[in-house]
Structure formats: C-alpha cells, structure tokens
N, C-alpha and C. Protein backbone atom coordinates (compact mmCIF):
# COMPACT_ATOMS: atom_id res chain seq x y z
N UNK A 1 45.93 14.63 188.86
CA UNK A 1 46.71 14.38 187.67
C UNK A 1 47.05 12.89 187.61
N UNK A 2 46.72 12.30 186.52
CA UNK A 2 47.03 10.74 186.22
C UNK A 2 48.64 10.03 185.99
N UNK A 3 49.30 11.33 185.34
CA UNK A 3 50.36 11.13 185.14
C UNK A 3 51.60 12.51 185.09
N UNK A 4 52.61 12.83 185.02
CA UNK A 4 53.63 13.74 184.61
C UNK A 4 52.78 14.86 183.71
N UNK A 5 52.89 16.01 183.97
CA UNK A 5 52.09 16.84 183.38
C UNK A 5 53.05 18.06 183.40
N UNK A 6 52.66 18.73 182.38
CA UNK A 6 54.01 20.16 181.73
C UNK A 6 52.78 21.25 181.92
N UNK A 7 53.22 22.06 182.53
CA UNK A 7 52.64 23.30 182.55
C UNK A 7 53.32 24.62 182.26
N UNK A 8 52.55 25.47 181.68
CA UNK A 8 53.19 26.74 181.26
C UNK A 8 52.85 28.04 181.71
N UNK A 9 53.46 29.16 182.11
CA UNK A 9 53.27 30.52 182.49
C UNK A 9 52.81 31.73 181.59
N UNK A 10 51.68 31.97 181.48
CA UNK A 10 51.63 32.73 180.16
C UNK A 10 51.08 34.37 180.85
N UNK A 11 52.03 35.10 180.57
CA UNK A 11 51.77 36.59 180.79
C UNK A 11 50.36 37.43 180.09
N UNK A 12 49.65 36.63 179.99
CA UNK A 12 48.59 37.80 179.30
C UNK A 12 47.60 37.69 181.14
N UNK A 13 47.14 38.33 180.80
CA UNK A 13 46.01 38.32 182.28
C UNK A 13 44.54 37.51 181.69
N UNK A 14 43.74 37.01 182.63
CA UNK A 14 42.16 37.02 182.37
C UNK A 14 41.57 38.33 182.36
N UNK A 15 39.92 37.90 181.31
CA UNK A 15 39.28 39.55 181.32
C UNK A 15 39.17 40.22 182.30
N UNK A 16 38.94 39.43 183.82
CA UNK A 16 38.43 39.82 184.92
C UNK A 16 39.44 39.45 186.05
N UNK A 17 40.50 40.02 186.02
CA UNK A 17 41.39 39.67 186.85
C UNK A 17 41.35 39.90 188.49
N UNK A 18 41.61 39.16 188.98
CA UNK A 18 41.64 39.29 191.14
C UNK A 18 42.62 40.29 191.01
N UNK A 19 42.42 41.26 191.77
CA UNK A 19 43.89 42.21 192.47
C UNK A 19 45.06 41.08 192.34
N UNK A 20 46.36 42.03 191.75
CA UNK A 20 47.33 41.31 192.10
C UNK A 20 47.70 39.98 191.26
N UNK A 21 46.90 39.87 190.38
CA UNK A 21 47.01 38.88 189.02
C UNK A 21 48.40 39.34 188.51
N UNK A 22 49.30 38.50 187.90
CA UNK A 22 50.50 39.05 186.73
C UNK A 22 50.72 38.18 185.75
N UNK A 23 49.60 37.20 185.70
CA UNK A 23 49.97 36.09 184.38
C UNK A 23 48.74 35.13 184.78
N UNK A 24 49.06 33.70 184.09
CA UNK A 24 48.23 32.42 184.26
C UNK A 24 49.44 31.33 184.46
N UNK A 25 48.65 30.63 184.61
CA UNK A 25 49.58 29.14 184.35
C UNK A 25 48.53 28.15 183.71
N UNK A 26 48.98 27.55 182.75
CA UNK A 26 48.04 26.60 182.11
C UNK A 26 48.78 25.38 181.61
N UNK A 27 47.83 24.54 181.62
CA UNK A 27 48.49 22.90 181.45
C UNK A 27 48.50 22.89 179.73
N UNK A 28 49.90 22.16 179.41
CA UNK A 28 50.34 22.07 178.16
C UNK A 28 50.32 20.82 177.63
N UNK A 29 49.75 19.69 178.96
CA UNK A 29 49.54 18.35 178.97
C UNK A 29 50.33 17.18 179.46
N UNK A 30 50.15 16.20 179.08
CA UNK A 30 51.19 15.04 179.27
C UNK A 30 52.97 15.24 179.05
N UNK A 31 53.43 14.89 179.47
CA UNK A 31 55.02 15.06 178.52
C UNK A 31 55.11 13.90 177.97
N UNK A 32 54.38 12.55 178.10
CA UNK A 32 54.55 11.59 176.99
C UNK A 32 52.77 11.41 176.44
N UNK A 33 52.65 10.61 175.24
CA UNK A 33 51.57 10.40 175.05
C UNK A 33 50.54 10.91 174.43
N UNK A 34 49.11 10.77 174.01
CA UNK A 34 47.98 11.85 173.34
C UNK A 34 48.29 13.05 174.37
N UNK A 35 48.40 14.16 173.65
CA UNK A 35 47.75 15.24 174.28
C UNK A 35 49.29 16.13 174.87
N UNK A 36 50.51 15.13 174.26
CA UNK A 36 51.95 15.80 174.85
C UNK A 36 52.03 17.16 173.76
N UNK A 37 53.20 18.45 174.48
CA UNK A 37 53.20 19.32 173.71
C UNK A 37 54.02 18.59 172.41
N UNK A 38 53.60 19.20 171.36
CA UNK A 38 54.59 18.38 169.90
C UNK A 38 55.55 19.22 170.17
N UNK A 39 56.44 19.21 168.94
CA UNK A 39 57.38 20.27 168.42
C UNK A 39 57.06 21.29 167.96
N UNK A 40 57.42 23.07 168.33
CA UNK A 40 56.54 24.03 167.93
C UNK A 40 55.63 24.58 169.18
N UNK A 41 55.64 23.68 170.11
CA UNK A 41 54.18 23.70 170.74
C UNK A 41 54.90 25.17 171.53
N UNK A 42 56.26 25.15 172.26
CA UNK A 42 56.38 26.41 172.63
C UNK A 42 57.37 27.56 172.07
N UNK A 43 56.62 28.52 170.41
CA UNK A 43 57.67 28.76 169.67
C UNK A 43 57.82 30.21 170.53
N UNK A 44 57.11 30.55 171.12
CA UNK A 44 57.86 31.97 171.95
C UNK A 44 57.44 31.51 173.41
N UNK A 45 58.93 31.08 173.83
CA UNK A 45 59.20 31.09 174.88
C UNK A 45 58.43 31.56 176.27
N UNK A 46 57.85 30.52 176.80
CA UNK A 46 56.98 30.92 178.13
C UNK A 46 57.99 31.34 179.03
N UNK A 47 57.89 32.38 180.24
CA UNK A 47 58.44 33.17 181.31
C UNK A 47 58.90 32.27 182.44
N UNK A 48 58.12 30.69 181.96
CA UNK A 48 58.39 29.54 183.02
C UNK A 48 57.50 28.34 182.87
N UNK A 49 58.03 27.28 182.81
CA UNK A 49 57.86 25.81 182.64
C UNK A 49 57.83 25.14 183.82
N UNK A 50 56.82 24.41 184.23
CA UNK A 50 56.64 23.42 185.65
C UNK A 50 56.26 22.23 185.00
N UNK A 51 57.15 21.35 185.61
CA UNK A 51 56.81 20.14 185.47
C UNK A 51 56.09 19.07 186.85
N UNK A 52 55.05 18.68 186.87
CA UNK A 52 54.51 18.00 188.03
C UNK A 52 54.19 16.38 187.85
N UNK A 53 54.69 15.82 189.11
CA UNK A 53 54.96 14.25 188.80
C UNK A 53 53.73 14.05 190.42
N UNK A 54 52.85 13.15 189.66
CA UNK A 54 51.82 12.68 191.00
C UNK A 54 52.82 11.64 191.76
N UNK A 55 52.06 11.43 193.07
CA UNK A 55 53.10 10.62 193.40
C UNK A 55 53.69 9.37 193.01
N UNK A 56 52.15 8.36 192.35
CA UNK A 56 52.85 7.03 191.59
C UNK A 56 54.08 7.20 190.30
N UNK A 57 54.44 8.42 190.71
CA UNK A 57 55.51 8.68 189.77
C UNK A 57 56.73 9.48 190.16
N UNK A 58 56.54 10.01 191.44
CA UNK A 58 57.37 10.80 192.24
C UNK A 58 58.16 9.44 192.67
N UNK A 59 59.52 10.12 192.97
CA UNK A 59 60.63 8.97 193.85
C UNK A 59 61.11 9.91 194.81
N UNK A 60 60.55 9.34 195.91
CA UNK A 60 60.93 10.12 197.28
C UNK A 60 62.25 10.66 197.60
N UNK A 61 62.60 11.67 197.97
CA UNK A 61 63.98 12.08 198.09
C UNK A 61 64.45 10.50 199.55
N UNK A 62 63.44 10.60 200.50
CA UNK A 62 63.84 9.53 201.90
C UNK A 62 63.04 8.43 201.51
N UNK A 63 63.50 7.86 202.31
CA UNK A 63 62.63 6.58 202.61
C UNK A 63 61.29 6.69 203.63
N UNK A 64 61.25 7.79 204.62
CA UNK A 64 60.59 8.15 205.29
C UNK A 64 58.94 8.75 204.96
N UNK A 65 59.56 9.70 203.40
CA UNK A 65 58.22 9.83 202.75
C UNK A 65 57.64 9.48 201.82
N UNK A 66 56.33 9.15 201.73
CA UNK A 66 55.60 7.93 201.27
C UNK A 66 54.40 9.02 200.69
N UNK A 67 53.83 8.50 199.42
CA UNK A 67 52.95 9.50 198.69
C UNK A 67 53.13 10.86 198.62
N UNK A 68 54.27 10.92 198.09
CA UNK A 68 54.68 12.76 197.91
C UNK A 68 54.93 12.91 196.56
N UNK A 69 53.98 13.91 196.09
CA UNK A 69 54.32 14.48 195.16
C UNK A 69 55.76 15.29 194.58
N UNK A 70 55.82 15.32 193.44
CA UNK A 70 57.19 16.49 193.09
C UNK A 70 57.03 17.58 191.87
N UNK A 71 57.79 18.17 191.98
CA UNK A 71 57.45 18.88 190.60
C UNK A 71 58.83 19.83 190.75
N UNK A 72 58.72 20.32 189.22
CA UNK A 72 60.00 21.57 189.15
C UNK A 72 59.34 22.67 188.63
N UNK A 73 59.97 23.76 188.88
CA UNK A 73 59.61 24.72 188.17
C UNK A 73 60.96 25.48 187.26
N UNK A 74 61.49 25.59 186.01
CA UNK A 74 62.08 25.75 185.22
C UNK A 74 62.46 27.46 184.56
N UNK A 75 63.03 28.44 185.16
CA UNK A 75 62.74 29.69 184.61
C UNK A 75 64.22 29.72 183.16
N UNK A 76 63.21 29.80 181.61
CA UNK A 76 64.60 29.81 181.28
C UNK A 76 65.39 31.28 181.28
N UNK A 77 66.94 30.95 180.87
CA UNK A 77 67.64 32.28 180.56
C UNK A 77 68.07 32.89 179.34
N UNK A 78 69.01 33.47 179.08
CA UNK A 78 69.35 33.96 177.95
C UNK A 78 71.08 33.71 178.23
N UNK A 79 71.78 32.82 178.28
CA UNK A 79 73.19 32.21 178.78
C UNK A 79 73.93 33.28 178.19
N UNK A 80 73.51 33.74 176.55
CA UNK A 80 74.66 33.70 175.90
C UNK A 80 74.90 35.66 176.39
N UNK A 81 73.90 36.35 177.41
CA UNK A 81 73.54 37.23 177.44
C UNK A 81 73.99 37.74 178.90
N UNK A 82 74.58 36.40 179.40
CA UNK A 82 74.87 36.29 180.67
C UNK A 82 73.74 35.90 181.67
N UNK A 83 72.79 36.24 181.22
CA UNK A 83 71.28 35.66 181.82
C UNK A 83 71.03 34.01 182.14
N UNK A 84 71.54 33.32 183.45
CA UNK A 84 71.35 32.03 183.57
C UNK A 84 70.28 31.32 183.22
N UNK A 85 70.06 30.08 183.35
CA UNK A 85 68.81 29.46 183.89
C UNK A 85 68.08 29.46 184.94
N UNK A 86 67.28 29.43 185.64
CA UNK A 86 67.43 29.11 187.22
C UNK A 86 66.03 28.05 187.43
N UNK A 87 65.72 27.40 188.06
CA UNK A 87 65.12 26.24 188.35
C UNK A 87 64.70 25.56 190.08
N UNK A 88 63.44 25.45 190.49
CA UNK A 88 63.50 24.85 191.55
C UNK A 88 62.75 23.85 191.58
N UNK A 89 62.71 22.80 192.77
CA UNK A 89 62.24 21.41 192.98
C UNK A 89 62.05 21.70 194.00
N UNK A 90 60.54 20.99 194.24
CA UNK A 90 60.09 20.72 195.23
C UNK A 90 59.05 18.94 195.49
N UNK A 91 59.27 18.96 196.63
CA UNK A 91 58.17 17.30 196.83
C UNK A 91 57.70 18.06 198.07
N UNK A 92 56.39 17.45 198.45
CA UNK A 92 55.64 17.70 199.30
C UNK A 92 54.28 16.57 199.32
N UNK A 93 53.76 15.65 200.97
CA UNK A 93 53.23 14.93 201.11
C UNK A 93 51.57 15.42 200.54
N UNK A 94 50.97 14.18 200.82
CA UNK A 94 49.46 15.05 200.71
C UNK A 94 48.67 15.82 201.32
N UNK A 95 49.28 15.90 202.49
CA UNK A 95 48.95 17.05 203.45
C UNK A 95 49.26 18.40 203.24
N UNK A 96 50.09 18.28 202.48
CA UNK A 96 50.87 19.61 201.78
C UNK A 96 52.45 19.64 202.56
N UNK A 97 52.64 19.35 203.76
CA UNK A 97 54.08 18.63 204.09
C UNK A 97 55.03 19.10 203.21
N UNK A 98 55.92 20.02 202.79
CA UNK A 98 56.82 20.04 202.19
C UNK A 98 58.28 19.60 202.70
N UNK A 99 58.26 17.90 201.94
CA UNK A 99 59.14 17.78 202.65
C UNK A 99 60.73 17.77 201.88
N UNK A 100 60.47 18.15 200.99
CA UNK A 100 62.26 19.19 199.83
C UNK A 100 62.04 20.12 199.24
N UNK A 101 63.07 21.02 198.92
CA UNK A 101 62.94 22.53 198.36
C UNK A 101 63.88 22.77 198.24
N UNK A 102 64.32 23.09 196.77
CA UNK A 102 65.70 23.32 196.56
C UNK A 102 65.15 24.15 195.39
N UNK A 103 66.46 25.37 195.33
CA UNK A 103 66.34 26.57 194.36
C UNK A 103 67.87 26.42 193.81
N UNK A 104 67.96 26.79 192.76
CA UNK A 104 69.32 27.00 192.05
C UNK A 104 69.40 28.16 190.60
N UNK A 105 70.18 28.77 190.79
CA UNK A 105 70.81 29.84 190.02
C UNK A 105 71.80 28.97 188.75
N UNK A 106 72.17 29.86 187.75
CA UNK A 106 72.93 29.33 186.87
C UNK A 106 72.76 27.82 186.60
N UNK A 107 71.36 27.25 186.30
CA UNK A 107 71.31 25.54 186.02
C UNK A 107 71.97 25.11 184.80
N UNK A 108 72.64 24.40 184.70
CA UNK A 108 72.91 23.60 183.89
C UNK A 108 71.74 22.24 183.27
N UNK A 109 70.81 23.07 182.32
CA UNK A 109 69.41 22.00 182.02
C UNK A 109 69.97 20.41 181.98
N UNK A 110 71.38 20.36 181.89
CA UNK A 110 70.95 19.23 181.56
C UNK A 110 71.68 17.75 182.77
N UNK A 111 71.84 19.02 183.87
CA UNK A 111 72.23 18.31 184.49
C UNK A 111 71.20 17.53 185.56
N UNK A 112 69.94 17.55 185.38
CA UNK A 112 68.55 17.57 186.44
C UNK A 112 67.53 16.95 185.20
N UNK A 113 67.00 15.24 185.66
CA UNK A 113 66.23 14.78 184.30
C UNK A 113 64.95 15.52 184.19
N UNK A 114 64.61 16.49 185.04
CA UNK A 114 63.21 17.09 185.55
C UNK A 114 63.21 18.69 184.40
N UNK A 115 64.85 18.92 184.37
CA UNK A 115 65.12 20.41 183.95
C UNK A 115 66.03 20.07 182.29
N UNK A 116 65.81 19.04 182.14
CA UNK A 116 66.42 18.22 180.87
C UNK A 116 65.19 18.73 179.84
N UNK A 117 63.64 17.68 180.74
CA UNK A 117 62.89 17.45 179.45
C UNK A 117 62.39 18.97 179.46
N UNK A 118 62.44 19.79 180.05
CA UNK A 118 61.40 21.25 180.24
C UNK A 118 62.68 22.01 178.80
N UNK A 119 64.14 21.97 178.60
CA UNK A 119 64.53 22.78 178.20
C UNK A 119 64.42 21.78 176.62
N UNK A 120 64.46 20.73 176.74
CA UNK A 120 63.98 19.98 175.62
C UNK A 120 62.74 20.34 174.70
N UNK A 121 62.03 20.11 175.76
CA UNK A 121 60.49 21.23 175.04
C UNK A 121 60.58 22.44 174.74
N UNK A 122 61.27 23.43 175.67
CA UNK A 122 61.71 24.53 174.76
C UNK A 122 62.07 24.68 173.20
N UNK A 123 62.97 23.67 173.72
CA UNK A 123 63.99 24.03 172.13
C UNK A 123 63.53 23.05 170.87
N UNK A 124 62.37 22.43 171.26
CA UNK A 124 61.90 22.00 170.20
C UNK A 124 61.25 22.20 169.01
C-alpha cells in the first residue's frame, strides 16, 4: 500500500467460498485523493471499517520501533440503542512483530484521529 487506505467488511460471501467464510473485506481506497470513498460511498452501513497506514505514515507508538505499520479496525454501533462503538488498533513491525494492541468498548469516534475519519466516512 502506497499510502492510508480504508477498507470495508461486506457480508455477502464469494460464489465459491473456503469452509468457514462469513463475509469479505474489500478496499474502498485512499482516504485522501483519486480513488477516496466520496460522500454516499457508504450509504448502508458496513459491519466494519479498517483503516491501514504503511509505515512511511505510521508514527510509532516507541522510539524503539522502526518501520511498523498501523491500522484500526472500527466496528460501528447503534448509541442511541444502547449499542456502543467499539474499535481496535494495532502496529506491528515487518516481520509481523506486533508490537501494540489495544481494544476498546463504548468508543467515543471522536476521540481517536484513526476512529474520527472511519465514523466521518460513515456519516457521510
């Protein structure tokens, strides 16, 4: 990936699914630039939003790690239903090294710039 890229969870299956299939995930593109989702782009709500940052764009949680990727993954809720948000982050080297992982219940989108732009695109 060249740059920040939005991906989406879409519940239908392939024709020919592996055992144990329950959806896809497919790239929705850039979040800035040709090829970003517009407005509209998600009018019924995907089951879950990931956002992935290569590393010339990742900012290391330490100083210690060097070329690590990050990304979030965004599940939205239904607040007003009592149904939270919930959201996790992760970075991990190129080895696969995971070196952060954090999960959270009840997010507040707009308190996380990673879980900002994902509920942004939602509600666009």
């Amino acid at each position: 990936m060249p740059t920040t890229t939005v991906f989406n969870a879409v519940e239908d299956k392939p024709e020919d699914p592996q055992p144990g299939t329950v959806g896809l995930v497919t790239t929705a593109g850039p979040v800035l630039g040709d090829g970003a989702p517009h407005p509209g782009h998600f009018r019924s709500a995907p089951p879950a939003l990931f956002l992935l940052h290569p590393p010339q764009e990742s900012r290391p949680s330490s100083p210690e790690v060097v070329g690590a990727a990050s990304g979030c993954v965004f599940l939205p809720g239904i607040p007003h239903l009592g149904l939270g948000h919930r959201a996790a982050w992760v970075e991990a080297e190129a080895d696969g090294t995971v070196t952060r992982l954090l999960s959270q219940v009840e997010v507040n989108p707009l308190a996380d710039p990673d879980t900002a732009v994902l509920a942004m695109l939602l509600a666009a």
